[in-house]
N, C-alpha and C. Protein backbone atom coordinates (compact mmCIF):
# COMPACT_ATOMS: atom_id res chain seq x y z
N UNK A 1 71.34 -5.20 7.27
CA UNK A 1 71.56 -5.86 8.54
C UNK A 1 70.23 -6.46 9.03
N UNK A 2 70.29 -7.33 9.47
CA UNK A 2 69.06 -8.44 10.08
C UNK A 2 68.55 -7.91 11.31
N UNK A 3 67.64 -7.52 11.39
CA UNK A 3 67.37 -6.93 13.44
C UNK A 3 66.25 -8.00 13.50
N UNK A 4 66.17 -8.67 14.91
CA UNK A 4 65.50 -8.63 15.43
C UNK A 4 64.62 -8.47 16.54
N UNK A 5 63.15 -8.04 15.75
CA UNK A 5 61.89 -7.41 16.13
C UNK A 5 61.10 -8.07 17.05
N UNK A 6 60.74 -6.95 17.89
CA UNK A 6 59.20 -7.18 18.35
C UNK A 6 59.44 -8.43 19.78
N UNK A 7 59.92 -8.75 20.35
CA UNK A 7 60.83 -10.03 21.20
C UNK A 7 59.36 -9.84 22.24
N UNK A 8 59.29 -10.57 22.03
CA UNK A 8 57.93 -10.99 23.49
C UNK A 8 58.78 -11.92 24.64
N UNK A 9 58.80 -11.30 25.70
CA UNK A 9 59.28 -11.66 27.05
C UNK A 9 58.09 -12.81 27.65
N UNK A 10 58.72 -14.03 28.31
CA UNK A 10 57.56 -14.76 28.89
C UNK A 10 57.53 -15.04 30.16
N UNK A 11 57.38 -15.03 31.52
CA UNK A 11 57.70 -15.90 32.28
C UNK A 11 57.49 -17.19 32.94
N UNK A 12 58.29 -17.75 33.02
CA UNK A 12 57.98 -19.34 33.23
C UNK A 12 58.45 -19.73 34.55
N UNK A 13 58.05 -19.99 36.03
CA UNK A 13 59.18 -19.85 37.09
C UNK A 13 58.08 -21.05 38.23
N UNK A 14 58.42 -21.75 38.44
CA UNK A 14 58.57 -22.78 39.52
C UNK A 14 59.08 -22.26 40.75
N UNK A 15 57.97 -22.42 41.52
CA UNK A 15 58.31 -22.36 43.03
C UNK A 15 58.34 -23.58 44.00
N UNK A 16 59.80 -23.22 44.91
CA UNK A 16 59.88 -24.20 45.55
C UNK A 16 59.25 -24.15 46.92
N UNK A 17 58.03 -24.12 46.86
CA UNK A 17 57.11 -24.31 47.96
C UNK A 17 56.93 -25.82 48.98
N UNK A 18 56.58 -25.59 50.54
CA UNK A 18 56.51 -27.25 50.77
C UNK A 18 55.30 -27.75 50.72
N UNK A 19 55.43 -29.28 51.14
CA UNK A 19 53.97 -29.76 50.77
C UNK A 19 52.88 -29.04 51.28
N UNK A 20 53.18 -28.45 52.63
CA UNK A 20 52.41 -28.04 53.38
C UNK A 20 51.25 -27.01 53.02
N UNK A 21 52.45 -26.05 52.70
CA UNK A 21 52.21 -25.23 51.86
C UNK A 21 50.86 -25.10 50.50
N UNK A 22 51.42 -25.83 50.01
CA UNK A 22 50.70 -26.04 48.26
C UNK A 22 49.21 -27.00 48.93
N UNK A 23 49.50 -27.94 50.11
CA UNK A 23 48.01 -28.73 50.58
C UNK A 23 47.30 -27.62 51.09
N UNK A 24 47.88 -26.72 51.64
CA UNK A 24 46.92 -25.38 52.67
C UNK A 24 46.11 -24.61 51.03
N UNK A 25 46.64 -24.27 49.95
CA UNK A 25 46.48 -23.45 49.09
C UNK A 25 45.51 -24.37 48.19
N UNK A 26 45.68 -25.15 48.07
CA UNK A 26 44.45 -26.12 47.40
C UNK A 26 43.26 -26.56 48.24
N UNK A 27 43.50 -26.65 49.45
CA UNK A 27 42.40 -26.66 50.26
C UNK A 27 41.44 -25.20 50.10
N UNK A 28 42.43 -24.51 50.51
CA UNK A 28 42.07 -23.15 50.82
C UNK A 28 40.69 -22.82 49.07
N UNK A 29 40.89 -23.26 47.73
CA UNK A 29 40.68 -22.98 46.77
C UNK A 29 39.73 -24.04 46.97
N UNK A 30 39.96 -25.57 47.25
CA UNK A 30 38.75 -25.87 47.28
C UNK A 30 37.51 -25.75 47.75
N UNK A 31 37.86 -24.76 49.05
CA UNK A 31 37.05 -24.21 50.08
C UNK A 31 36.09 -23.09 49.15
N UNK A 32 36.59 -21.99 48.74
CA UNK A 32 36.61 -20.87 47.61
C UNK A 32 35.66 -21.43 46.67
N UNK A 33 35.79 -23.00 46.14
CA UNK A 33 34.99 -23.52 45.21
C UNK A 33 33.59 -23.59 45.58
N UNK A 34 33.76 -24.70 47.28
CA UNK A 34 32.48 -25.22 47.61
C UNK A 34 31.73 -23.81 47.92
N UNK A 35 31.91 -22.98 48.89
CA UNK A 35 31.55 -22.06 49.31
C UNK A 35 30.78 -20.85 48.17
N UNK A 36 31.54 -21.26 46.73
CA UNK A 36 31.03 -20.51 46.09
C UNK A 36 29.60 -20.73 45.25
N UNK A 37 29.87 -22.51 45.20
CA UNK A 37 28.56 -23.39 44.53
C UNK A 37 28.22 -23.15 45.47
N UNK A 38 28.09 -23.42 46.68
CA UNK A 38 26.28 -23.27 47.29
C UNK A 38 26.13 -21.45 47.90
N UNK A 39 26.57 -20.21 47.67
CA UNK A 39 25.72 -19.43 47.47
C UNK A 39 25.23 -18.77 46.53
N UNK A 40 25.60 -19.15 45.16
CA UNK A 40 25.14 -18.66 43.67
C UNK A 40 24.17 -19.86 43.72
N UNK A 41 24.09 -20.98 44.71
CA UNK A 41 22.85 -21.70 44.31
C UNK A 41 22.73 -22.61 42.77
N UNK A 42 23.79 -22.45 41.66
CA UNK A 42 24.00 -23.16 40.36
C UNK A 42 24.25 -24.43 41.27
N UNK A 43 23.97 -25.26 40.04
CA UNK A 43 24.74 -27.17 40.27
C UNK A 43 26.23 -26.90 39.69
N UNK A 44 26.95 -28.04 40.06
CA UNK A 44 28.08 -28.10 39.49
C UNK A 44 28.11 -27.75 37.74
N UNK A 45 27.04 -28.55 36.96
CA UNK A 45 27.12 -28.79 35.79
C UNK A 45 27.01 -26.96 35.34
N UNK A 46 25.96 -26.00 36.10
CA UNK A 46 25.83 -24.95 35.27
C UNK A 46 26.71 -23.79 35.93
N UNK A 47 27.85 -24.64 36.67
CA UNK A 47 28.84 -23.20 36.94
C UNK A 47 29.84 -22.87 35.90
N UNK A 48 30.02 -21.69 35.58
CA UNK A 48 31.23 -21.56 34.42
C UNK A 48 32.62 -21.96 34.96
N UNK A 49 33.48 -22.34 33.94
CA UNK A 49 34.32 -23.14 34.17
C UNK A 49 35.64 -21.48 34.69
N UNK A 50 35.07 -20.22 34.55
CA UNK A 50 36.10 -19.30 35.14
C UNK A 50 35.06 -18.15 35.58
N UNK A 51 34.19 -18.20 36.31
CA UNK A 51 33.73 -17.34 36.89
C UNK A 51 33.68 -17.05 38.11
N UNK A 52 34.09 -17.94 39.02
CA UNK A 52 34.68 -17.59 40.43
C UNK A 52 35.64 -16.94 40.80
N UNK A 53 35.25 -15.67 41.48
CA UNK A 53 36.41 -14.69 41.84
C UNK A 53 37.21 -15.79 42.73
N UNK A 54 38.75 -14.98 43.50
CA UNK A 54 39.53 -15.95 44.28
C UNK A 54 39.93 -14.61 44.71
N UNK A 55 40.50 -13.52 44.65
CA UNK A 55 41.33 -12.51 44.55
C UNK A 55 40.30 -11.33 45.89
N UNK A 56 39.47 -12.25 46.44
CA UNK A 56 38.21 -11.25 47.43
C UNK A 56 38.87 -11.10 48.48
N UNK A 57 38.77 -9.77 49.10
CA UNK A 57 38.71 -9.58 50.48
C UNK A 57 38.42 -10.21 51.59
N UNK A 58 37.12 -10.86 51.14
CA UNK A 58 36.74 -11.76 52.31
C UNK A 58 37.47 -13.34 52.01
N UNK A 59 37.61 -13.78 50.96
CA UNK A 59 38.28 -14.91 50.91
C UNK A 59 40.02 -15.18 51.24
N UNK A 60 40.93 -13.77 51.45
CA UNK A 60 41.94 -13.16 51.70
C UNK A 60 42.11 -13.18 53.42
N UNK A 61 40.54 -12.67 54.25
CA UNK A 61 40.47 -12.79 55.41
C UNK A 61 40.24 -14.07 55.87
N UNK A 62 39.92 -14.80 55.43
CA UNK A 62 39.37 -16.46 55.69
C UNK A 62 40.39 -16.84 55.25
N UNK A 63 41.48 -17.20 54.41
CA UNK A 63 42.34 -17.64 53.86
C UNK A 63 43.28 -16.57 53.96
N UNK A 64 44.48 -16.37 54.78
CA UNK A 64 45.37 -15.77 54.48
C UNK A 64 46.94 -16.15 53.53
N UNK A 65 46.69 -17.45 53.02
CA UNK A 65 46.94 -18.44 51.96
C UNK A 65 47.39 -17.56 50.87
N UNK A 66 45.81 -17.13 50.33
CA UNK A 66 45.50 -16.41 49.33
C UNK A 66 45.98 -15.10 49.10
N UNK A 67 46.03 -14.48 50.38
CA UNK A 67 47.53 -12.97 50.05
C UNK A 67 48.76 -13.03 50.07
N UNK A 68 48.94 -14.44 50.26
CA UNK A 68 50.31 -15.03 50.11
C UNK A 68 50.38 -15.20 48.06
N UNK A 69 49.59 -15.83 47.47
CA UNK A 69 49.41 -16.47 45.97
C UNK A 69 49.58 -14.69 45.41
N UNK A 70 48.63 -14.03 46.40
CA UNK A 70 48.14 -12.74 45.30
C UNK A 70 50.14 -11.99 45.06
N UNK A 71 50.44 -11.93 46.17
CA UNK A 71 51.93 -11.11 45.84
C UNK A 71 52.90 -11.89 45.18
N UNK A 72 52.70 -13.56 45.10
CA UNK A 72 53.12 -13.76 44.01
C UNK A 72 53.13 -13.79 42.88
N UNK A 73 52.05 -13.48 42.54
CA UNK A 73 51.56 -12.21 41.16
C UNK A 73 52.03 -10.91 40.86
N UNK A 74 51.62 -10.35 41.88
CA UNK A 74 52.77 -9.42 42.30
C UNK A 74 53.54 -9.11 41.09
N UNK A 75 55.08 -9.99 42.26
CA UNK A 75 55.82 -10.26 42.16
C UNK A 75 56.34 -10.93 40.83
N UNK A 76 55.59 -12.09 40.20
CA UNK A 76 55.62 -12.10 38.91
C UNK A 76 55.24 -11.23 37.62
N UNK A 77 54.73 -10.66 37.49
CA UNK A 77 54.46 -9.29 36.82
C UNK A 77 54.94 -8.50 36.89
N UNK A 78 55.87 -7.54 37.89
CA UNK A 78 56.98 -6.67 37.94
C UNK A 78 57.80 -7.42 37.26
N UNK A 79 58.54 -8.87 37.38
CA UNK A 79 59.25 -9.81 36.91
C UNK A 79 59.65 -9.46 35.41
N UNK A 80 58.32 -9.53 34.68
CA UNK A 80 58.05 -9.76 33.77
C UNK A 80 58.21 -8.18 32.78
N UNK A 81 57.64 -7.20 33.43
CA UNK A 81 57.05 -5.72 32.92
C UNK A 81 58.86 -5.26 33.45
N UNK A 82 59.53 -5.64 34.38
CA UNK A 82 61.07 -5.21 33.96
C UNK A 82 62.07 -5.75 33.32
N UNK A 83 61.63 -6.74 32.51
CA UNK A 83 62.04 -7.81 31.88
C UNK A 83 62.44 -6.85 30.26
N UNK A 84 61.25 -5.88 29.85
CA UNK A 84 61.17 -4.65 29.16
C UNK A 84 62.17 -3.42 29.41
N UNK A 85 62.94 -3.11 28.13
CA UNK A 85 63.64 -1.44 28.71
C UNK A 85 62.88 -0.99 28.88
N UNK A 86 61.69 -0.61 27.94
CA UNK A 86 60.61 0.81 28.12
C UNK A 86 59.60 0.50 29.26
N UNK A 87 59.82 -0.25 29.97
CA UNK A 87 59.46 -0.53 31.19
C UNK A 87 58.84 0.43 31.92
N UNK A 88 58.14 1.03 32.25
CA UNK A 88 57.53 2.22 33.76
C UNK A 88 56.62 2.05 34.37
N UNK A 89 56.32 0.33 34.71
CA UNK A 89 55.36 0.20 35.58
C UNK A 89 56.05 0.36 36.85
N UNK A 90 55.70 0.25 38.08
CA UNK A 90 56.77 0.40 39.14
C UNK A 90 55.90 -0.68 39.75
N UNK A 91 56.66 -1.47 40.99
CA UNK A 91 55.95 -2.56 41.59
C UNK A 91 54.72 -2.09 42.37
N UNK A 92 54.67 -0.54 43.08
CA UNK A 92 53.89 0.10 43.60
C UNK A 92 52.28 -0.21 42.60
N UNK A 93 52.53 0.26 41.26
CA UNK A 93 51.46 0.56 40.05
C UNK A 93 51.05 -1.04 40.01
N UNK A 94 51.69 -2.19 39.81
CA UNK A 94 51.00 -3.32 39.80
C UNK A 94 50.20 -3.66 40.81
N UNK A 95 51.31 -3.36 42.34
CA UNK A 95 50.40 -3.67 43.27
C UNK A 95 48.51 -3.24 43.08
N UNK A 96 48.86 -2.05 42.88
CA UNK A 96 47.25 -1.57 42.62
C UNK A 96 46.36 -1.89 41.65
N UNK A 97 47.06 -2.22 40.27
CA UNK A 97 46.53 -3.07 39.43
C UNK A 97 45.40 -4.45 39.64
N UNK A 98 46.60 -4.92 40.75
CA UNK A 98 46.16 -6.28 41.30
C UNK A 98 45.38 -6.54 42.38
N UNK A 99 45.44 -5.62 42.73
CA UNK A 99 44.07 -5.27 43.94
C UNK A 99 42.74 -4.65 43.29
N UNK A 100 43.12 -4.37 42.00
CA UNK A 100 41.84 -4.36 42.10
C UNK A 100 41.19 -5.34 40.91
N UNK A 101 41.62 -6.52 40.72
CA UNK A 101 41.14 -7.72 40.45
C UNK A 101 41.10 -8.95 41.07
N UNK A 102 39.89 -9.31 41.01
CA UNK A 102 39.73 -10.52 41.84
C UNK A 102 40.27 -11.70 41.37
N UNK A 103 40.86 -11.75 39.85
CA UNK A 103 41.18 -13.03 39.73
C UNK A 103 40.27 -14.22 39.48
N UNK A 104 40.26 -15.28 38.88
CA UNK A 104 39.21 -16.05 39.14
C UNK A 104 39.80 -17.84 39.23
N UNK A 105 39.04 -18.45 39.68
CA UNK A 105 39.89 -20.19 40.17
C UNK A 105 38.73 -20.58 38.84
N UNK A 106 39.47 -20.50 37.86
CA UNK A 106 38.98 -21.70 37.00
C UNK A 106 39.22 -23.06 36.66
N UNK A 107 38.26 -23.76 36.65
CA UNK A 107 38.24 -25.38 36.10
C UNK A 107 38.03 -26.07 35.40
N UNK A 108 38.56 -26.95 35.13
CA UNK A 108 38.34 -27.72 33.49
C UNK A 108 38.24 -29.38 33.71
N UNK A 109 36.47 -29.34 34.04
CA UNK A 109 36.43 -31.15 33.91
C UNK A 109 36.58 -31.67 32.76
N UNK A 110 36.29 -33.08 32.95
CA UNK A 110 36.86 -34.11 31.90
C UNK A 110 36.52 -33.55 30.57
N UNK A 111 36.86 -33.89 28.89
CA UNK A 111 36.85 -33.72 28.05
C UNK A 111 36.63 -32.01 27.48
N UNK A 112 36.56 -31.01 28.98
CA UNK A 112 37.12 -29.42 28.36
C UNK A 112 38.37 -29.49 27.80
N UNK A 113 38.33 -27.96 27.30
CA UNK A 113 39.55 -27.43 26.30
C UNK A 113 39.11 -26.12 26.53
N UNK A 114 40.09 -25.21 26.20
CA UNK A 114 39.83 -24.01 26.14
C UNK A 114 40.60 -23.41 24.74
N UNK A 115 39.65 -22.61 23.88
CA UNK A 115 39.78 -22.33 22.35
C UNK A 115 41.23 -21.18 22.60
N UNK A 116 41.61 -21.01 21.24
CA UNK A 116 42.55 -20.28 21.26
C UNK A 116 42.08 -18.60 21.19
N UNK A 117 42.67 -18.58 22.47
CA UNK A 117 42.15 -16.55 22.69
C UNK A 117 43.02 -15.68 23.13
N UNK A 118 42.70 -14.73 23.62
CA UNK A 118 43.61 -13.73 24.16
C UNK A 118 43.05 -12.92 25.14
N UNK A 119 43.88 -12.01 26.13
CA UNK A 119 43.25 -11.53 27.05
C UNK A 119 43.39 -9.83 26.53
N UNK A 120 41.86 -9.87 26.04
CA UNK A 120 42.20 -8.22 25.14
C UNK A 120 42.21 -7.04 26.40
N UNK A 121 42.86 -6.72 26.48
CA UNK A 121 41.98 -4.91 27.05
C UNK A 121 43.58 -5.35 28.38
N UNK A 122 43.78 -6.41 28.20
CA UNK A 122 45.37 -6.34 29.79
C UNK A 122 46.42 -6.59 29.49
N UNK A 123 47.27 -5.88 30.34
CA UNK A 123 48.82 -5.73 30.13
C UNK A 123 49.52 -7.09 29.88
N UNK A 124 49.31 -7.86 30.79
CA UNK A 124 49.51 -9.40 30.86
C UNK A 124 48.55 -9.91 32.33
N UNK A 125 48.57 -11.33 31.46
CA UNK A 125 47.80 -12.62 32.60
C UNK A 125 48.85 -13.43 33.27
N UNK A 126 48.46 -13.60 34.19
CA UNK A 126 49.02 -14.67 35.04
C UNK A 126 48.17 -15.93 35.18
N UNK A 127 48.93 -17.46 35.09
CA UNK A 127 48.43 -18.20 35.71
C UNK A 127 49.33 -19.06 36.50
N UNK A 128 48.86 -19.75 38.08
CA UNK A 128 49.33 -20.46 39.13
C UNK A 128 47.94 -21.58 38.77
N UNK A 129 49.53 -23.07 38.81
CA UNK A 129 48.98 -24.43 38.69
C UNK A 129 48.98 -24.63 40.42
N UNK A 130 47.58 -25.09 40.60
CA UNK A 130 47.45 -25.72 41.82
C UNK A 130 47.89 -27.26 41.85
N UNK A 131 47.85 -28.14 40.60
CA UNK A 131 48.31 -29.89 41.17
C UNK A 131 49.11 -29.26 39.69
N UNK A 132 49.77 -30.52 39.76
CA UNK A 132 50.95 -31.58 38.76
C UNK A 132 49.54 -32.45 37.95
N UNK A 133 49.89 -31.98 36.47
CA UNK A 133 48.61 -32.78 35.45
C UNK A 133 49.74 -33.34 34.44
N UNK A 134 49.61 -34.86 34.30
CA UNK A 134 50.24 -35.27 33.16
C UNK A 134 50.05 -35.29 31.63
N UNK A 135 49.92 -33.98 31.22
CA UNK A 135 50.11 -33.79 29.81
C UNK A 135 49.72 -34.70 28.88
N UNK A 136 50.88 -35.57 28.74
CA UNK A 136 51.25 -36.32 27.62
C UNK A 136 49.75 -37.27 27.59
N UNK A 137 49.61 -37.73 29.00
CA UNK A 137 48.05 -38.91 29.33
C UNK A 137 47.36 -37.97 29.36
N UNK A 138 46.60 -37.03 29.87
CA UNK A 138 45.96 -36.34 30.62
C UNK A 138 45.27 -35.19 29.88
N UNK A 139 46.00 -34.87 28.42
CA UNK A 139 45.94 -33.77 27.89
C UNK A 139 45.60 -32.66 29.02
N UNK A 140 45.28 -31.19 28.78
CA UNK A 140 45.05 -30.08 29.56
C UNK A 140 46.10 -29.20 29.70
N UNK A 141 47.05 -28.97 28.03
CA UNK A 141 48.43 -28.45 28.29
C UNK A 141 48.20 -26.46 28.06
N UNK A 142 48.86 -26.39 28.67
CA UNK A 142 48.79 -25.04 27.56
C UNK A 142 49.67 -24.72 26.98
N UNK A 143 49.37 -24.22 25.38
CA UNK A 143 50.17 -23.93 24.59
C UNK A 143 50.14 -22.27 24.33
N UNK A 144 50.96 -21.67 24.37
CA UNK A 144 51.41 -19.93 23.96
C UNK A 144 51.66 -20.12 22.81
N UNK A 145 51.11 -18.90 21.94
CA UNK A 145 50.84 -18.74 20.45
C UNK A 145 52.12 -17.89 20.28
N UNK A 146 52.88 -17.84 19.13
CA UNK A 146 53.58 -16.66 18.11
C UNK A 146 52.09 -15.93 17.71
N UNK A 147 52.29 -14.32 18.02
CA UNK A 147 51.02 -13.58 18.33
C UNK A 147 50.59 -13.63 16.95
N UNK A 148 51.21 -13.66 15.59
CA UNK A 148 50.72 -13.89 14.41
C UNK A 148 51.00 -14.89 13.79
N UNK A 149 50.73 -16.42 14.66
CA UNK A 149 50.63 -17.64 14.14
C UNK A 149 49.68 -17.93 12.99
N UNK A 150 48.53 -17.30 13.36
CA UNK A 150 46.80 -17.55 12.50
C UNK A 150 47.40 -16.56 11.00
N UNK A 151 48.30 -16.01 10.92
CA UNK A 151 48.66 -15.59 8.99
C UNK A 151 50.06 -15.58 8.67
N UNK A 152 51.12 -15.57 9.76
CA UNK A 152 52.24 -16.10 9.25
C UNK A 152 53.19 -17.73 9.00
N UNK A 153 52.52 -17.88 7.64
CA UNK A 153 52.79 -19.10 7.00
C UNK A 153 54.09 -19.50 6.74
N UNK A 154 55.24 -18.83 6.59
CA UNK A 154 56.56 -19.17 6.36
C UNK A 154 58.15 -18.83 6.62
N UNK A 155 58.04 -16.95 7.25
CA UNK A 155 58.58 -16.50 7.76
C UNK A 155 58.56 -16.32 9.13
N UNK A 156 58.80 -17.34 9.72
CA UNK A 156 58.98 -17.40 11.56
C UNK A 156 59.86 -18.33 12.07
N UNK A 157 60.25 -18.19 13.47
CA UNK A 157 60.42 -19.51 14.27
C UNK A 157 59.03 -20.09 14.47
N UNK A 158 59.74 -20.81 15.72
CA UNK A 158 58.65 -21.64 16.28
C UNK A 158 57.22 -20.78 16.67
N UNK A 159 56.23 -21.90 16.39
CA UNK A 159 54.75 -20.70 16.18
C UNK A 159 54.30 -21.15 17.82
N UNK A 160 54.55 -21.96 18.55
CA UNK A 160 53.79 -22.41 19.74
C UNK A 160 54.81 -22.93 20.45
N UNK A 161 54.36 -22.75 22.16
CA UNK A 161 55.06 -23.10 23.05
C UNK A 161 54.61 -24.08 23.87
N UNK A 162 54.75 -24.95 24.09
CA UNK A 162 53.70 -25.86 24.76
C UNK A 162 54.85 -25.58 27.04
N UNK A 163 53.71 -25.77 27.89
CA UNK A 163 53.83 -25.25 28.99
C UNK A 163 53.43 -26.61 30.11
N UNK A 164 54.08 -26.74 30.38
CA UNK A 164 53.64 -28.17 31.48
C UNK A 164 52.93 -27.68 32.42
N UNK A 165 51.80 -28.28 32.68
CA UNK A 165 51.03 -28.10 34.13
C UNK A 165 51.44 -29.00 35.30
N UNK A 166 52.12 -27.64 35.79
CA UNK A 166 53.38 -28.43 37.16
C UNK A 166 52.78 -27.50 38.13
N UNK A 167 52.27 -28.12 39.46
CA UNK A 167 52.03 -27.56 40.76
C UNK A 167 53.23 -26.36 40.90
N UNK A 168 52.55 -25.62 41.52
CA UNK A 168 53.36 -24.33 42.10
C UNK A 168 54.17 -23.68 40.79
N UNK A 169 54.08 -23.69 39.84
CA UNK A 169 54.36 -22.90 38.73
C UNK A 169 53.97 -21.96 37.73
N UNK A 170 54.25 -20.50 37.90
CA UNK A 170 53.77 -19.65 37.59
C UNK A 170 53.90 -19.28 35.74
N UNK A 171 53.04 -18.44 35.20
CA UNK A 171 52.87 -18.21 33.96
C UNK A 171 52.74 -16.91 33.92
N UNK A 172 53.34 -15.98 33.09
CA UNK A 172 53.24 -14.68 33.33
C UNK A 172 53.65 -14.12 31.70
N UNK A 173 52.37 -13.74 30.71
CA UNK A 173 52.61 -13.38 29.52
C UNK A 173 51.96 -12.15 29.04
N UNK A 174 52.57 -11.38 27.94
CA UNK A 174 51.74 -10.16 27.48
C UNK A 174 50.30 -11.01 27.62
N UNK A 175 49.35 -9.50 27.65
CA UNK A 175 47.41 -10.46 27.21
C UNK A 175 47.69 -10.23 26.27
N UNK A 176 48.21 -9.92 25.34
CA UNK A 176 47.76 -9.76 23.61
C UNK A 176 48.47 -11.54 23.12
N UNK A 177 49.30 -12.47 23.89
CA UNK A 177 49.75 -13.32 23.56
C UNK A 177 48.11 -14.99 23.28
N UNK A 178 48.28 -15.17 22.23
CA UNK A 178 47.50 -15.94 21.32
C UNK A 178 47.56 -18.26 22.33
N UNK A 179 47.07 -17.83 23.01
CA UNK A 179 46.99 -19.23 23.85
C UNK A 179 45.48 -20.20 23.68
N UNK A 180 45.92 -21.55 24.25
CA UNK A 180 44.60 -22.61 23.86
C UNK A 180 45.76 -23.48 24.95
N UNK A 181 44.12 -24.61 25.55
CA UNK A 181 44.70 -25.61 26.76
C UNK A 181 44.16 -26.94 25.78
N UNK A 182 45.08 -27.94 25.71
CA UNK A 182 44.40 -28.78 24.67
C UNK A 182 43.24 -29.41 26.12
N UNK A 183 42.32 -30.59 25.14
CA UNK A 183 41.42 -31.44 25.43
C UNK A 183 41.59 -32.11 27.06
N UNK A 184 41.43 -32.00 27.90
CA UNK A 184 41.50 -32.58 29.77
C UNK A 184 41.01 -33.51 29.55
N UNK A 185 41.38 -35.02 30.01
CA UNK A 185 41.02 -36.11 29.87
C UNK A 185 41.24 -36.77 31.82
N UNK A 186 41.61 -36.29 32.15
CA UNK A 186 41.72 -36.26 33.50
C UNK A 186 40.49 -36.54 34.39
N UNK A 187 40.20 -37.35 35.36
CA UNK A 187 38.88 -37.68 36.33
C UNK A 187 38.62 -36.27 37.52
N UNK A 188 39.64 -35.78 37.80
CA UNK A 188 39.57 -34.32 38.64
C UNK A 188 39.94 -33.50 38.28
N UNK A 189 38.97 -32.49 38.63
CA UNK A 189 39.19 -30.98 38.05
C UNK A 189 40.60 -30.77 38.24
N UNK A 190 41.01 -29.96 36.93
CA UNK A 190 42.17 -29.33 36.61
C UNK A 190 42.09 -27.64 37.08
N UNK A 191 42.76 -27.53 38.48
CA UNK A 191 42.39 -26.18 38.95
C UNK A 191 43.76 -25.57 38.94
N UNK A 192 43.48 -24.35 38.41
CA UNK A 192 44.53 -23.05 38.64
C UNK A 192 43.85 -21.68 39.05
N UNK A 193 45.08 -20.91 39.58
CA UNK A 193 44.53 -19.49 39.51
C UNK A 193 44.77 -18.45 38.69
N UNK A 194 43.90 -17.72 38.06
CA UNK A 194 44.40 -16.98 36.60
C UNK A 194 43.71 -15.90 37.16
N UNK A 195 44.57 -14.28 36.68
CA UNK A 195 44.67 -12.92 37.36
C UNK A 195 44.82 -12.05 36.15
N UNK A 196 44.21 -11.57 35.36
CA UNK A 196 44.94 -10.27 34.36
C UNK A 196 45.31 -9.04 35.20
N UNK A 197 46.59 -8.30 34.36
CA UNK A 197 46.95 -7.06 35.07
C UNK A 197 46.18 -6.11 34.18
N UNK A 198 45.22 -5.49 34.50
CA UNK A 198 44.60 -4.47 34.05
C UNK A 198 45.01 -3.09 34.09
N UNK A 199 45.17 -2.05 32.99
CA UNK A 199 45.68 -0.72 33.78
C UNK A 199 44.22 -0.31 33.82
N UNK A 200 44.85 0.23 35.12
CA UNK A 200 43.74 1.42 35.75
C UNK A 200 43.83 2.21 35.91
């Protein structure tokens, strides 16, 4: 008999947020940005493209935006972790998970990419698209790996998932899942917010 193994759960979910909304939350991040270049004192050119926390206390109190984004993490990650029978995280256990990561607002100017990696040591990552990026022109897609794409040559489905970067749409995958953002050809930063669930 044929079973099949091993089924990796993904989530993919669009929110219907209003404009208002999604302009307050990109402001709010661009704020998070500027605020963060001028007290690390770097230029634009030598900030890393994911080293800005977003997920802070104090940026949570200044932006109450931002504890709005964080429980939709949350919320997507229970999603996802009961999506599993052997399931026993409880929404309580994420909550705490997720508090105690800051998350970070990473960006990808013109001609970045990000290599194909994984998020070792966490349960699953989340990422929230702040704008609508046109792909097809624009490159900056992300694609989700079949976790043993890099040696299985002939026995599989499909090895990659390709993921539209659509405003207000969430991403929610095991970290052991095998991902890459092709080449950004785009004139403005390509900003999202990306969160691993860490156990603690």
């Amino acid at each position: 008999m044929i079973q099949n193994l091993f089924t990796v759960n993904a989530l993919i979910k669009d929110y219907d947020k209003t404009n208002e909304w999604s302009l307050e939350l990109g402001l709010a991040a661009k704020a998070v940005f500027q605020l963060y270049l001028a007290e690390s004192g770097k230029t634009y050119e030598q900030l890393g493209d994911d080293e800005i926390p977003f997920f802070t206390q104090e940026n949570i109190k200044q932006f109450p935006i931002i504890g709005e984004l964080q429980q939709i993490f949350i919320d997507g990650f229970y999603e996802l972790a009961s999506s599993y029978e052997d399931n026993i995280l409880t929404r309580d256990d994420i909550a705490r998970m997720v508090a105690n990561n800051s998350g970070k607002l990473p960006f990808m100017k013109k001609h970045q990419f990000k290599r194909t990696h994984n998020h070792v040591g966490a349960c699953a990552f989340g990422i929230f698209y702040l704008s609508d990026v046109n792909n097809e022109q624009q490159g900056g897609e992300l694609i989700l790996r079949d976790p043993a794409f890099h040696s299985n040559y002939q026995f599989h489905s499909a090895q990659e998932f390709p993921v539209e970067t659509k405003k207000n749409r969430l991403v929610v995958v095991p970290g052991y899942i095998w991902h890459d953002v092709s080449p950004y050809m785009g004139d403005e930063e390509r900003l999202a917010v990306v969160i691993n669930l860490d156990l603690v």
